[in-house]
Protein backbone atom coordinates (compact mmCIF):
# COMPACT_ATOMS: atom_id res chain seq x y z
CA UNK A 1 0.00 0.00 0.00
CA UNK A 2 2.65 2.15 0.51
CA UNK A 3 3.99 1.82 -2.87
CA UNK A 4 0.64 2.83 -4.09
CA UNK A 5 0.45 5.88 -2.05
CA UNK A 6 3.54 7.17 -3.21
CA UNK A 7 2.94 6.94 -6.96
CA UNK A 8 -0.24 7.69 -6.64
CA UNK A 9 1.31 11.11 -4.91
CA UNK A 10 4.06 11.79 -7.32
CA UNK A 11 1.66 11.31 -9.84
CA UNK A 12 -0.79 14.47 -8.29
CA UNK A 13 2.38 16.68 -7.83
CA UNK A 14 3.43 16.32 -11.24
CA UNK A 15 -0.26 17.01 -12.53
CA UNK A 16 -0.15 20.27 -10.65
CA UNK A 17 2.88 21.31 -11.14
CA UNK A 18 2.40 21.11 -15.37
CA UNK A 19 -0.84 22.80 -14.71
CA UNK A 20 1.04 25.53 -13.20
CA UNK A 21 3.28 25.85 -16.08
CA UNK A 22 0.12 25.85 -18.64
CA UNK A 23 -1.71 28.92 -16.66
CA UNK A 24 1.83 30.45 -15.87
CA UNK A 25 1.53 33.97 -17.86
CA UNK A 26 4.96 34.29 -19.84
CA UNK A 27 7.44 36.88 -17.44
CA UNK A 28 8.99 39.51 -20.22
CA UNK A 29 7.18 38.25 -23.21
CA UNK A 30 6.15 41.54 -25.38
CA UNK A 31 4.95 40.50 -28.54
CA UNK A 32 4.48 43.17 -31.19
CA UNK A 33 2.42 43.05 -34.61
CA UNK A 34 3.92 42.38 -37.66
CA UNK A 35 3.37 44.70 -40.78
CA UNK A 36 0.13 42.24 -41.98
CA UNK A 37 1.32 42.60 -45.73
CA UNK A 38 4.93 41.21 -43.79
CA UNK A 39 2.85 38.69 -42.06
CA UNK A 40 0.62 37.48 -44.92
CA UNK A 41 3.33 36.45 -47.00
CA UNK A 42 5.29 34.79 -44.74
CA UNK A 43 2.66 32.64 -43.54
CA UNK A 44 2.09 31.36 -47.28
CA UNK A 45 5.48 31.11 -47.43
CA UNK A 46 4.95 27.45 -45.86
CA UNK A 47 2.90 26.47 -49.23
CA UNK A 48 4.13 26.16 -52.77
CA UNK A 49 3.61 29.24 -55.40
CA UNK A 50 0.62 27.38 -56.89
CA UNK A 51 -1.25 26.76 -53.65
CA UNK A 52 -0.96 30.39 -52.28
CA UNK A 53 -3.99 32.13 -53.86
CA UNK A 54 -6.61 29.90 -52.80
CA UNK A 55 -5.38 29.73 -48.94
CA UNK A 56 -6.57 31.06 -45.92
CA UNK A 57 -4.24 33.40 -43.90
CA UNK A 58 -5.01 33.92 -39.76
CA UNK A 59 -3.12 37.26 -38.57
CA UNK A 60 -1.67 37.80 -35.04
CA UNK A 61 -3.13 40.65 -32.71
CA UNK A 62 -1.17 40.19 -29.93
CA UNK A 63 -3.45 41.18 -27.46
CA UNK A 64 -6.09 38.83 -28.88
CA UNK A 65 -5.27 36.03 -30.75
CA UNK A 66 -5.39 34.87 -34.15
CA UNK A 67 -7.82 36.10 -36.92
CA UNK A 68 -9.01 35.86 -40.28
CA UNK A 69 -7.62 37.92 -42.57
CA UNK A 70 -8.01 36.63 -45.69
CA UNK A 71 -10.42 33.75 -46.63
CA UNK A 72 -9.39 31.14 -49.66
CA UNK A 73 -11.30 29.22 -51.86
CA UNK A 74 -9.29 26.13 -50.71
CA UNK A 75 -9.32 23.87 -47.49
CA UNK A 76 -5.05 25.47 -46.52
CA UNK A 77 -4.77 27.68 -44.26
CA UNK A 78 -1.75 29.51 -43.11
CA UNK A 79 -0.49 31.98 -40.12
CA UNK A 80 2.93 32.60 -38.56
CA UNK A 81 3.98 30.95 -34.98
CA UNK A 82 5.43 33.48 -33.04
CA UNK A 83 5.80 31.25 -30.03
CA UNK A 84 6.67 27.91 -28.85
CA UNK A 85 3.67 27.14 -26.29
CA UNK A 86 4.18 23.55 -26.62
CA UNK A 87 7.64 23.99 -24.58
CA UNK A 88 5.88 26.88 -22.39
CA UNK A 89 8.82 29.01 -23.75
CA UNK A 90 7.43 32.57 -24.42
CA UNK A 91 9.99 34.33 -26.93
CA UNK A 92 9.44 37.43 -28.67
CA UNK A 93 12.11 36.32 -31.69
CA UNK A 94 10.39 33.23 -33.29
CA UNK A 95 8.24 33.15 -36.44
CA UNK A 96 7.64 29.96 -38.12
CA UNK A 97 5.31 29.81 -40.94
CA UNK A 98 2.65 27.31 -40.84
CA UNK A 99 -0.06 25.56 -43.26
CA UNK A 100 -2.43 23.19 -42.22
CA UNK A 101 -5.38 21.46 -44.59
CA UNK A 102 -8.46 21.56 -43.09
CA UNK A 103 -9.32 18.41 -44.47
């Protein structure tokens, strides 16, 4: 039983603990806009030449997420990663471009 008691206790600690992290707002993190002409071509960027006219493009407002700023005739859409949440690390200096197919 004692066994139990401790794993089952290790495993609580660690659950709260990554909570933590995930509700954590990011210390020094000051993300500014990005000229949206700037931004809409780097995010279809990601996509060949012959797949960029019909795609979707999300832009960043920093203070309120992602939106729609262009809607394509196609199921691609695009937008530019300017952090990388899934590591809880909170940069100012990252911009991937991205594409995903709806589909």
């Amino acid at each position: 039983m004692n066994i139990f008691f401790r794993f089952l206790s290790c495993i609580i600690l660690t659950s709260a603990f990554t909570s933590n992290l995930a509700l954590a707002e990011p210390e020094g993190v000051n993300l500014k806009p990005m000229p949206a002409d700037l931004e809409m071509d780097f995010a279809l960027s990601a996509l060949p030449d012959a797949l960029r006219a019909d795609a979707s493009v999300y832009l960043l407002d920093p203070k309120q997420g992602y939106k729609l700023a262009r809607k394509g005739k196609s199921t691609l859409e695009c937008l530019v990663e300017r952090t990388v949440w899934e590591w809880a690390q909170y940069r100012d200096d990252i911009y991937i471009p991205l594409c995903y197919d709806a589909n």
